[in-house]
N, C-alpha and C. Protein backbone atom coordinates (compact mmCIF):
# COMPACT_ATOMS: atom_id res chain seq x y z
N UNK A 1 78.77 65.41 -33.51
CA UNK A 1 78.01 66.47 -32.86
C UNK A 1 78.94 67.27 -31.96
N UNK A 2 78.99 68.40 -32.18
CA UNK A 2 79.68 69.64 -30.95
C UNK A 2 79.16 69.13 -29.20
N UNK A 3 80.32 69.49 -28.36
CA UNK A 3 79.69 69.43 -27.49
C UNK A 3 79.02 70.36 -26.92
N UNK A 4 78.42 70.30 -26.40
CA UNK A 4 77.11 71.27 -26.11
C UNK A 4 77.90 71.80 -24.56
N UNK A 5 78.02 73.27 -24.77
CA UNK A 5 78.20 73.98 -23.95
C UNK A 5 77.24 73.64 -22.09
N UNK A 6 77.78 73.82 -21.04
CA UNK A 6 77.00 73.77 -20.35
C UNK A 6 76.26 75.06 -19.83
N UNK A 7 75.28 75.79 -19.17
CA UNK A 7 74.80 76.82 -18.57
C UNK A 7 75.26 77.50 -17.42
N UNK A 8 75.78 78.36 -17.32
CA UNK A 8 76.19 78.95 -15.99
C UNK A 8 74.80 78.95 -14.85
N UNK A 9 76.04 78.33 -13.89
CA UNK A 9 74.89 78.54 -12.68
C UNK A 9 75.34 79.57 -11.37
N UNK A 10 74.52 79.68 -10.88
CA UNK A 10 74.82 80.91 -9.60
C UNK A 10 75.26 79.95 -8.46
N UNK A 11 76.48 80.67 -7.68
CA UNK A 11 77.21 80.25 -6.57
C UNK A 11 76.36 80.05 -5.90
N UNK A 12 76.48 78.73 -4.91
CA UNK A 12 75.92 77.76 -3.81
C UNK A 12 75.26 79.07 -2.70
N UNK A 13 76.41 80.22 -2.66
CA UNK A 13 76.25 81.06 -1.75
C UNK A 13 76.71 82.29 -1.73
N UNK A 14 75.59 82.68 -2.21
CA UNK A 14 76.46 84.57 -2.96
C UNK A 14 76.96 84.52 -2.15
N UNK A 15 77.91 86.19 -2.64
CA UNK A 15 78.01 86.70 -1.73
C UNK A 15 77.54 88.33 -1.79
N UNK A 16 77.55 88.51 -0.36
CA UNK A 16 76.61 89.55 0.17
C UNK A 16 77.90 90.85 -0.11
N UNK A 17 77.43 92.14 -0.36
CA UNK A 17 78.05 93.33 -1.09
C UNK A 17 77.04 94.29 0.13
N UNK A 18 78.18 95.02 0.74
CA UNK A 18 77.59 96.06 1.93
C UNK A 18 76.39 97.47 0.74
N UNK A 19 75.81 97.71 1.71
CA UNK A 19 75.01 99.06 1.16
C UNK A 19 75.36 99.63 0.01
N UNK A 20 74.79 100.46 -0.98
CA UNK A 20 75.46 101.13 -1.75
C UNK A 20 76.35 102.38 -1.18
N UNK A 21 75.33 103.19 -0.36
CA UNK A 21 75.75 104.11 0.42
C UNK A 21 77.07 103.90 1.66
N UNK A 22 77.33 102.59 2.03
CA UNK A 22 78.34 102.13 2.85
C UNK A 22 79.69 102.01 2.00
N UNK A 23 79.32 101.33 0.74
CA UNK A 23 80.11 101.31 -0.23
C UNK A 23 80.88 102.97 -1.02
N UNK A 24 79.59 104.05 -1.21
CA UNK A 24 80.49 105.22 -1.49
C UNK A 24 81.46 105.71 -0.17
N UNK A 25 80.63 105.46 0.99
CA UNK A 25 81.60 106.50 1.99
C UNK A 25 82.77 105.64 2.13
N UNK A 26 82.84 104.39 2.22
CA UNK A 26 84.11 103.59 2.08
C UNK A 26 85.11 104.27 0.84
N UNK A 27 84.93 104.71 -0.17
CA UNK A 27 85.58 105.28 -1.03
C UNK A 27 85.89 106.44 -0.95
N UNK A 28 85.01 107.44 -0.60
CA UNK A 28 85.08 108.65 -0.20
C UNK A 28 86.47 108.92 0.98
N UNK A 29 86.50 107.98 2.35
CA UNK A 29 86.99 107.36 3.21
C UNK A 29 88.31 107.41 2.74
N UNK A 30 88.64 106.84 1.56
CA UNK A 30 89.98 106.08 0.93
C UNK A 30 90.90 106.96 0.05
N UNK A 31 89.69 107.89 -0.37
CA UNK A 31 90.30 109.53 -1.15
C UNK A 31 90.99 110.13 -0.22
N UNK A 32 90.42 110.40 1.17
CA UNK A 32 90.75 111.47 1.82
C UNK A 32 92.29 110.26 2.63
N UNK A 33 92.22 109.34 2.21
CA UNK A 33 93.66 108.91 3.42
C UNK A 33 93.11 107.85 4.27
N UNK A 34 91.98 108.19 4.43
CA UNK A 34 91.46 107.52 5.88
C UNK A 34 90.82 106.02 5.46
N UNK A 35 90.89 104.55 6.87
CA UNK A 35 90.68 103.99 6.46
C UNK A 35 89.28 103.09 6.85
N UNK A 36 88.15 103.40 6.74
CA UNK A 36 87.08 102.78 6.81
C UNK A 36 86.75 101.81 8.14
N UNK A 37 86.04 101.51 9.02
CA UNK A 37 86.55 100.31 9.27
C UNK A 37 84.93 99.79 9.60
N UNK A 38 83.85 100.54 9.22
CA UNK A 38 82.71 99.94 9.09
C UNK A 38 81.70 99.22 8.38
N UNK A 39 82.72 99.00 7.17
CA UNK A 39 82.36 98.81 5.81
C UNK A 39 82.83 97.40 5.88
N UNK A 40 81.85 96.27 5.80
CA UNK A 40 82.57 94.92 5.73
C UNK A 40 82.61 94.36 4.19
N UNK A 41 83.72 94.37 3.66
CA UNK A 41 83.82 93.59 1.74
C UNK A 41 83.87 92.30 2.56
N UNK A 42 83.23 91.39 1.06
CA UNK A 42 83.64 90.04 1.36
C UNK A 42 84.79 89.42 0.87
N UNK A 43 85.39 88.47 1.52
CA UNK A 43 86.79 88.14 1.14
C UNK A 43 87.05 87.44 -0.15
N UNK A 44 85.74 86.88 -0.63
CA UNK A 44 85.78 86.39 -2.29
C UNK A 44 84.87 87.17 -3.11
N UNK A 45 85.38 87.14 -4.06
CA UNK A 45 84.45 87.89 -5.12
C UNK A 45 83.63 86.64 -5.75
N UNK A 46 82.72 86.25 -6.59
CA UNK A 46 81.65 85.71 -6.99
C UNK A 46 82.31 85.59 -8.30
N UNK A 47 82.02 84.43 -9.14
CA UNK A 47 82.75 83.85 -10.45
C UNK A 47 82.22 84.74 -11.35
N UNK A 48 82.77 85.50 -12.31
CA UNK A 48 82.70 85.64 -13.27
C UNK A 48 81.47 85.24 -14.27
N UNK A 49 80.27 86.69 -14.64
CA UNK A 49 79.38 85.77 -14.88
C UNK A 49 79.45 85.84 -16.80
N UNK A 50 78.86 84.94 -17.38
CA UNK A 50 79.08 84.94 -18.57
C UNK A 50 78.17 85.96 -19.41
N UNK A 51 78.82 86.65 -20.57
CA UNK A 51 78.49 87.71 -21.18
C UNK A 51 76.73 87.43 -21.90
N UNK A 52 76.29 88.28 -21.94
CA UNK A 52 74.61 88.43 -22.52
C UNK A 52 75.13 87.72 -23.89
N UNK A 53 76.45 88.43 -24.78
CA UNK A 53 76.74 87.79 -25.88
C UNK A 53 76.95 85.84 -26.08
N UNK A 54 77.22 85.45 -24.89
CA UNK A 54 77.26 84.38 -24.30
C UNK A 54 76.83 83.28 -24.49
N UNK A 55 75.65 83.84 -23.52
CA UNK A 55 74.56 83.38 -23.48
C UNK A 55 73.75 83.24 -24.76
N UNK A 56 73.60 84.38 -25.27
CA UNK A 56 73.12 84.15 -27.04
C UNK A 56 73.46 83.02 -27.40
N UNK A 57 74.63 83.05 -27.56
CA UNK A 57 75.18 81.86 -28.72
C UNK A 57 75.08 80.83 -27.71
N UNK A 58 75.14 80.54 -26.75
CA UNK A 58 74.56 79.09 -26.10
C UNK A 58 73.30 78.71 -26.51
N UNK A 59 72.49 79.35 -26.28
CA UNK A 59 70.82 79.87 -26.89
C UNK A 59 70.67 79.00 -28.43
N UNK A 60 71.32 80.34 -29.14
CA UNK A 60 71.00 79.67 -30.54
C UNK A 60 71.50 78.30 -30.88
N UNK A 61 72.97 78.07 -30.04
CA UNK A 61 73.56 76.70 -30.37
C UNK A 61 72.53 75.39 -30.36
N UNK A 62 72.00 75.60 -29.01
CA UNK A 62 70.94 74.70 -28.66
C UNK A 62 70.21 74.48 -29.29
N UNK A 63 69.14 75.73 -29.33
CA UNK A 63 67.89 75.29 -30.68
C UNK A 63 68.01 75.03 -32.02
N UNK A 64 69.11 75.85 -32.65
CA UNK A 64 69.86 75.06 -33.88
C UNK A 64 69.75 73.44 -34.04
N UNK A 65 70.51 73.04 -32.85
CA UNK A 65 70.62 71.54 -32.86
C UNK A 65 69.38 70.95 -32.47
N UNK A 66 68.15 71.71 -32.28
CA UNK A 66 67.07 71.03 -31.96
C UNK A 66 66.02 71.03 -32.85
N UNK A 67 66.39 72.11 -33.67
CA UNK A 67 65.29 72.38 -34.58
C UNK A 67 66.11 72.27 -35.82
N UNK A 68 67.54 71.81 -36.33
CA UNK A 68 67.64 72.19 -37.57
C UNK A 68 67.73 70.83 -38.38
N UNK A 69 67.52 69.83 -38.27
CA UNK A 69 67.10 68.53 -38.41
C UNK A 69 66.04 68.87 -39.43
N UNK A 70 64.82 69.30 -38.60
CA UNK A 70 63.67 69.80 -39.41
C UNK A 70 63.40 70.83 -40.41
N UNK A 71 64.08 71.81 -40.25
CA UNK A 71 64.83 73.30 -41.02
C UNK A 71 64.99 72.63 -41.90
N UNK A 72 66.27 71.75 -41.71
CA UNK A 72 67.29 71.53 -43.01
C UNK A 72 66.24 70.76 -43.94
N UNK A 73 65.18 69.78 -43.35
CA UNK A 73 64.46 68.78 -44.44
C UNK A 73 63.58 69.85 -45.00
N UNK A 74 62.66 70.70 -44.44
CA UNK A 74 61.82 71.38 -44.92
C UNK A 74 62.52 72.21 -46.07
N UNK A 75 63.70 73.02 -45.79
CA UNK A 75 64.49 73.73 -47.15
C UNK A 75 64.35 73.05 -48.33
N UNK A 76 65.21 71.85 -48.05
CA UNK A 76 65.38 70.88 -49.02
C UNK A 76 64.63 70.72 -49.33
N UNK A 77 63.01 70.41 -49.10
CA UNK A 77 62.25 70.04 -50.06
C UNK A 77 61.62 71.57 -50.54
N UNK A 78 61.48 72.61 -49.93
CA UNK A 78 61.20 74.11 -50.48
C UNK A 78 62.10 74.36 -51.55
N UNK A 79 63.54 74.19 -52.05
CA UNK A 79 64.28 74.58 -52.81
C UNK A 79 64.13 72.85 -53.50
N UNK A 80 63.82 72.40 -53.55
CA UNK A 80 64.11 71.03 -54.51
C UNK A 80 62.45 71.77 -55.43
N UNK A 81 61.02 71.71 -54.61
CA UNK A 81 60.20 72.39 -55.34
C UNK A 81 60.49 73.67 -56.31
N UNK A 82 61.07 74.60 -55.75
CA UNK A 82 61.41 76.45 -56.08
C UNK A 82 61.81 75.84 -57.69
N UNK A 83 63.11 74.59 -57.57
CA UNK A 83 63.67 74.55 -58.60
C UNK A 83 63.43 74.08 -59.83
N UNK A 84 62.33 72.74 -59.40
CA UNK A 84 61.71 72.42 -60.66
C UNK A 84 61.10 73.09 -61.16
N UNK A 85 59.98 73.99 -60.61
CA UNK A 85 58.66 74.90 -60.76
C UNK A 85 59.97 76.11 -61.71
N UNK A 86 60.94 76.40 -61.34
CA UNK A 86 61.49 77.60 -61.97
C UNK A 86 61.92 76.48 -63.94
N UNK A 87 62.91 75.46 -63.71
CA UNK A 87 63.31 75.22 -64.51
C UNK A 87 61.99 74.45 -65.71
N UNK A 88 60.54 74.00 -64.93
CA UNK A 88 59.81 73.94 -66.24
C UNK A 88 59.26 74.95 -66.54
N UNK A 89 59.41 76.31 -66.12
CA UNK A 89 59.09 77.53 -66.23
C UNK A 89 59.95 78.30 -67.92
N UNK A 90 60.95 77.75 -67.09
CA UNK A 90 62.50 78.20 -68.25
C UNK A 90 62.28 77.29 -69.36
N UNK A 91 61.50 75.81 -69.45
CA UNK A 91 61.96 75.19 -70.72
C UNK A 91 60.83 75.57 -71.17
N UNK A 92 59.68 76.08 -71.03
CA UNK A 92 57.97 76.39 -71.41
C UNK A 92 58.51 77.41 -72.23
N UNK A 93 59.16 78.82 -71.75
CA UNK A 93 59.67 79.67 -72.49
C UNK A 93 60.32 79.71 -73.18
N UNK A 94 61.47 78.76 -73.12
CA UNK A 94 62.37 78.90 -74.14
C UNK A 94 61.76 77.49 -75.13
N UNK A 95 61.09 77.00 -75.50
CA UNK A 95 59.98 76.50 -76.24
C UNK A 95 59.31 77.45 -76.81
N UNK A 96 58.64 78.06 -76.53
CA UNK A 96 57.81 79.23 -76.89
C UNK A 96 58.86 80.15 -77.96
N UNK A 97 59.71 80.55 -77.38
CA UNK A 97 60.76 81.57 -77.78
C UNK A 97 61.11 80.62 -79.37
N UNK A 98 61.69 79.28 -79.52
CA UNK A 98 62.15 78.28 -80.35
C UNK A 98 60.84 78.37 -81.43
N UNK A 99 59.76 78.51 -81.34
CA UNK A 99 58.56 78.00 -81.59
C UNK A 99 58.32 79.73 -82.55
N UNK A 100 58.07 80.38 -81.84
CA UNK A 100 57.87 82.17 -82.42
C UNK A 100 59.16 82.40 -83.83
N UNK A 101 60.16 81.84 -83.10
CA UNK A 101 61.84 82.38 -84.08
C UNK A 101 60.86 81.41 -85.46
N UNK A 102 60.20 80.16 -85.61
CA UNK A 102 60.24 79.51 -86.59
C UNK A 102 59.43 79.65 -87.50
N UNK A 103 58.05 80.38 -86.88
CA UNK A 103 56.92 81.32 -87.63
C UNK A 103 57.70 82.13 -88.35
């Protein structure tokens, strides 16, 4: 069995990101030369969070392995049926076909 990915979890303790509006004039601030000094950043940035694409495939990984146990038996017996039902289908006809050529 694969090991099963674990789930990202959110830091013990965000962190806090000043105003939006504190945040443009801080930039604005930084164009012109000048250097801000009311604008508090925090000194760590927050981990890296994992992509929506990610997360998908964690998603499907999981229920795959939870549900395909059952998938896989149900196929198997859907295509083990499909196939007989087709092949006494094929020998009925080609009987028939054997049977017409001899008239």
């Amino acid at each position: 069995a694969a090991a099963r990915p674990t789930p990202a979890t959110l830091p013990a303790n965000p962190v806090a990101l000043p105003p939006l509006a504190d945040a443009f004039a801080a930039l604005l601030a930084a164009e012109r030369g000048e250097t801000p000094s009311h604008v508090a950043w925090p000194a760590t940035m927050a981990p890296p969070q994992p992509s929506a694409d990610a997360i998908a495939e964690q998603i499907t990984t999981r229920v795959l392995e939870q549900i395909g146990p059952r998938v896989d038996a149900a196929v198997r017996t859907s295509v083990a049926d499909l196939v007989s039902q087709l092949a006494e289908r094929l020998i009925r006809d080609e009987i028939e076909r054997i049977k017409a050529a001899i008239k």
